[in-house]
Protein backbone atom coordinates (compact mmCIF):
# COMPACT_ATOMS: atom_id res chain seq x y z
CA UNK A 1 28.92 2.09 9.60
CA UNK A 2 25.97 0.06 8.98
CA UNK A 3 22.98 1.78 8.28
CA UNK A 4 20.71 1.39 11.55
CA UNK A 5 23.43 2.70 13.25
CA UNK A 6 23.23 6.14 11.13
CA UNK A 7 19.67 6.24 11.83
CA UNK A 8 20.05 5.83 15.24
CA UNK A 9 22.28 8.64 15.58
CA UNK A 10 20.86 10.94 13.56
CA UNK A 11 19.22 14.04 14.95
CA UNK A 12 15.56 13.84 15.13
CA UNK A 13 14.27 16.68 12.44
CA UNK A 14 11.13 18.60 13.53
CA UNK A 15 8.86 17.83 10.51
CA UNK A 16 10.76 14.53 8.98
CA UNK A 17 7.84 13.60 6.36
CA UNK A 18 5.62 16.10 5.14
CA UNK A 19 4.55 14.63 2.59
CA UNK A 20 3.43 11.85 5.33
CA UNK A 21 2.28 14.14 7.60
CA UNK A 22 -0.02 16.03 5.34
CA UNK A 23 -1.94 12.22 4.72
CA UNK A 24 -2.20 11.66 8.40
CA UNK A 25 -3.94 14.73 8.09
CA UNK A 26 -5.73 14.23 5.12
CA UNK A 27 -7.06 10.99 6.02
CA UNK A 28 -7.86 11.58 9.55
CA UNK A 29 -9.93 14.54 8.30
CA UNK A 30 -11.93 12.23 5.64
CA UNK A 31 -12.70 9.58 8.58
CA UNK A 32 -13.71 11.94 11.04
CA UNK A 33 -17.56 12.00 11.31
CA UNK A 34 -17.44 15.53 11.77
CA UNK A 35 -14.72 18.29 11.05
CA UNK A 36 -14.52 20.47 13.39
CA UNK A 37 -11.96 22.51 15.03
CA UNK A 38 -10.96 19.85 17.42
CA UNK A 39 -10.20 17.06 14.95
CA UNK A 40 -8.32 19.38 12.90
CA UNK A 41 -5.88 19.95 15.85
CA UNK A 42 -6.00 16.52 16.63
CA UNK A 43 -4.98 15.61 13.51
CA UNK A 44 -2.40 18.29 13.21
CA UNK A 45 -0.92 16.80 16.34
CA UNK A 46 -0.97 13.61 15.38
CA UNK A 47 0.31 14.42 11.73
CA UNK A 48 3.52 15.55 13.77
CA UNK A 49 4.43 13.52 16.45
CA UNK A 50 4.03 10.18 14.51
CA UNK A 51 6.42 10.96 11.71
CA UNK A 52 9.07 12.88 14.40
CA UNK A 53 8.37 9.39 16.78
CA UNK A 54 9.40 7.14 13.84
CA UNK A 55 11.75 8.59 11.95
CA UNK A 56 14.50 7.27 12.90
CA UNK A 57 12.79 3.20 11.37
CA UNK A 58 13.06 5.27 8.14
CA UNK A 59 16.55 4.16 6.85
CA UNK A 60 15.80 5.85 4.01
CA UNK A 61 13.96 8.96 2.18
CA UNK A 62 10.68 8.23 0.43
CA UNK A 63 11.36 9.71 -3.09
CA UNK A 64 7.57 9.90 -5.33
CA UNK A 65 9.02 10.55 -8.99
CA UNK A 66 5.96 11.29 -10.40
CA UNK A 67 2.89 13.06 -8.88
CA UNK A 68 0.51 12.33 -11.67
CA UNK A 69 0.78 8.69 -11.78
CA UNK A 70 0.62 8.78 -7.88
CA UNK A 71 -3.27 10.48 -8.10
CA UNK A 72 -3.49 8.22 -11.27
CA UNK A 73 -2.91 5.31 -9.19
CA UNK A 74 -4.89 6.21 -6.16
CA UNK A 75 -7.72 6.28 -8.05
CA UNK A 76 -7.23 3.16 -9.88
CA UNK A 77 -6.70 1.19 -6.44
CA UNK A 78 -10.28 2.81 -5.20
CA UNK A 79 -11.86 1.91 -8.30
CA UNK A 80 -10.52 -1.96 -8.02
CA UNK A 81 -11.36 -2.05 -4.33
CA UNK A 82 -14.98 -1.15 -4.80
CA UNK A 83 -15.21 -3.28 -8.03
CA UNK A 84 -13.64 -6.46 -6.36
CA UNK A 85 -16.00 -5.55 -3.21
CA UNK A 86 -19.07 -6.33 -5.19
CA UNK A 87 -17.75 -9.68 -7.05
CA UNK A 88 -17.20 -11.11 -3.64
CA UNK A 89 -20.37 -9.89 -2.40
CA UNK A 90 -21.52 -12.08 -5.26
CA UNK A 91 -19.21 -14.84 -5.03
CA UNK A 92 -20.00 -15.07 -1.15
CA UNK A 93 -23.61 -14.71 -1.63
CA UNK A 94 -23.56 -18.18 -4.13
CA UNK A 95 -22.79 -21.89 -4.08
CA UNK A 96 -19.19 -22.20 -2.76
CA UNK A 97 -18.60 -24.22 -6.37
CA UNK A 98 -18.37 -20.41 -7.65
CA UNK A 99 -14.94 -20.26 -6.00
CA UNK A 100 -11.36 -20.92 -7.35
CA UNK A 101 -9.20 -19.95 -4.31
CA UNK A 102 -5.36 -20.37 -5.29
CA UNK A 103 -2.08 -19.61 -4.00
CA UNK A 104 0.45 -17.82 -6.58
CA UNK A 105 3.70 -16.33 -6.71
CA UNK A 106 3.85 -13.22 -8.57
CA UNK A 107 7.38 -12.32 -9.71
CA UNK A 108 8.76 -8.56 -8.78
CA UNK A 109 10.78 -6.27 -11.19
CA UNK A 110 10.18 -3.93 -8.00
CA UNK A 111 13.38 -3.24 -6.01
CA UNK A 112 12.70 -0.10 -3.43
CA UNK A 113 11.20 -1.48 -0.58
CA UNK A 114 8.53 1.20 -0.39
CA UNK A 115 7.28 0.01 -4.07
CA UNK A 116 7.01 -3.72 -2.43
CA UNK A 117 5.09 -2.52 0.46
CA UNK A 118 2.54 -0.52 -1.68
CA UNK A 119 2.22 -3.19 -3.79
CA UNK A 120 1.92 -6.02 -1.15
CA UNK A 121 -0.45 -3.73 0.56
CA UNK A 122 -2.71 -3.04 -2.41
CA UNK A 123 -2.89 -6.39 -2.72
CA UNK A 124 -4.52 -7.21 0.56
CA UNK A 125 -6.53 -4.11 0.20
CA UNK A 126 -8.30 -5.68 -2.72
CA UNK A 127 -11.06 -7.80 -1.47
CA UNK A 128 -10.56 -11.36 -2.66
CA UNK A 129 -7.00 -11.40 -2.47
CA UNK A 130 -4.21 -10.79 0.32
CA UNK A 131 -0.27 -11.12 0.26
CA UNK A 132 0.90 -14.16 2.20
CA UNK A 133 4.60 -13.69 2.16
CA UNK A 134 7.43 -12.08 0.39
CA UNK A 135 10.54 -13.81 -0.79
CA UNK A 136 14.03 -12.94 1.36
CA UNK A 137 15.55 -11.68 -1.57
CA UNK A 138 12.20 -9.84 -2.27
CA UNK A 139 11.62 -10.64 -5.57
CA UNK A 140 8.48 -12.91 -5.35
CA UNK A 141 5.57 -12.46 -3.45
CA UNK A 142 3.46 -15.28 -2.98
CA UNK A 143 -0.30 -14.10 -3.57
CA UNK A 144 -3.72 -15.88 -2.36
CA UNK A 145 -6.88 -15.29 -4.33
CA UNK A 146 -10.00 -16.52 -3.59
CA UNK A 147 -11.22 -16.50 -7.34
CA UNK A 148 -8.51 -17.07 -9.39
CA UNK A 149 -9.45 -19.49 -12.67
CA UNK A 150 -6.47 -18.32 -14.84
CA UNK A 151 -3.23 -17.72 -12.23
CA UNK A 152 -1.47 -16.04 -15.22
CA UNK A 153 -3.96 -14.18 -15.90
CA UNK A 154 -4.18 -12.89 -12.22
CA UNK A 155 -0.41 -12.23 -12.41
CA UNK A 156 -0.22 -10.54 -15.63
CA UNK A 157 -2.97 -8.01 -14.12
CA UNK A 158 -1.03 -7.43 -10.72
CA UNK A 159 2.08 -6.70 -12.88
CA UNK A 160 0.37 -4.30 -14.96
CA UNK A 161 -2.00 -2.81 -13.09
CA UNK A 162 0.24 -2.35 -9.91
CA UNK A 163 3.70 -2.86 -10.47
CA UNK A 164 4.14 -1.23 -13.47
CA UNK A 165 2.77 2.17 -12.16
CA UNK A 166 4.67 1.87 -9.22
CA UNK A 167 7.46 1.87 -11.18
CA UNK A 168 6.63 5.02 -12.42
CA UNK A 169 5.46 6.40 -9.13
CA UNK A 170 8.76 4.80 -7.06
């Protein structure tokens, strides 16, 4: 029985993610320009129906093996983003010379496919750089920067800074 088909007939649970729906609240709370009363319950609602809607795409469980590194790395991706926000403000603010766009292909020691699409989404996140594609057998993802003037250099610092915490994390 293949595994779509085990989704498919699963029961739907009530509450599926909590640990999902608990962000949907979080974050709806955070970009709501005011809390009040009603965006709490909208985000309540939302926070349930979206993870009970989609549950049954989920082949498999989300499993966070550290909580620590999680926060750790939350913070760390917030950090980068507001750090490579202001050397492209720069960059886009002076002679186009200043750039180095390139394409590169960073390899992955990542194998759960929730680790890939953190780390493919971080990427993009990251101002100056977005994930173009990712290899079938999902072990390279090909990477465009648009100031990149050492491509090792830019792969050794995705590796470490990203993958290896999701490692931890995933």
């Amino acid at each position: 029985m293949s595994t779509e088909h085990k989704a498919d007939s699963a029961p739907r649970q009530w509450l599926p993610h909590p640990m999902v729906s608990m962000v949907l609240v979080a974050v709806w709370m955070i970009l709501a320009e005011t809390p009040s009363l009603g965006n709490l319950i909208l985000a309540l609602l939302l926070a349930w129906f979206l993870p009970w809607l989609t549950q049954r795409f989920w082949s498999f469980p989300v499993r966070i093996r550290g909580w620590v590194p999680l926060v750790r790395y939350a913070f760390l991706v917030l950090w980068d983003i507001t750090m490579s926000n202001l050397i492209m403000a720069r960059l886009a603010l002076g002679p186009l010379r200043n750039l180095r766009p390139a394409f590169f292909v960073v390899p992955l020691d990542l194998t759960n496919p929730i680790a890939i699409t953190v780390l493919a989404n971080t990427i993009t996140l990251t101002p100056g750089t977005v994930s173009a594609d990712l290899s079938p057998e999902r072990d390279r993802i090909l990477v465009h920067g648009l100031f990149i003037p050492d491509v090792d250099k830019a792969i050794a610092d995705i590796k470490a800074r990203y993958e290896a915490p999701l490692k931890e994390i995933f």
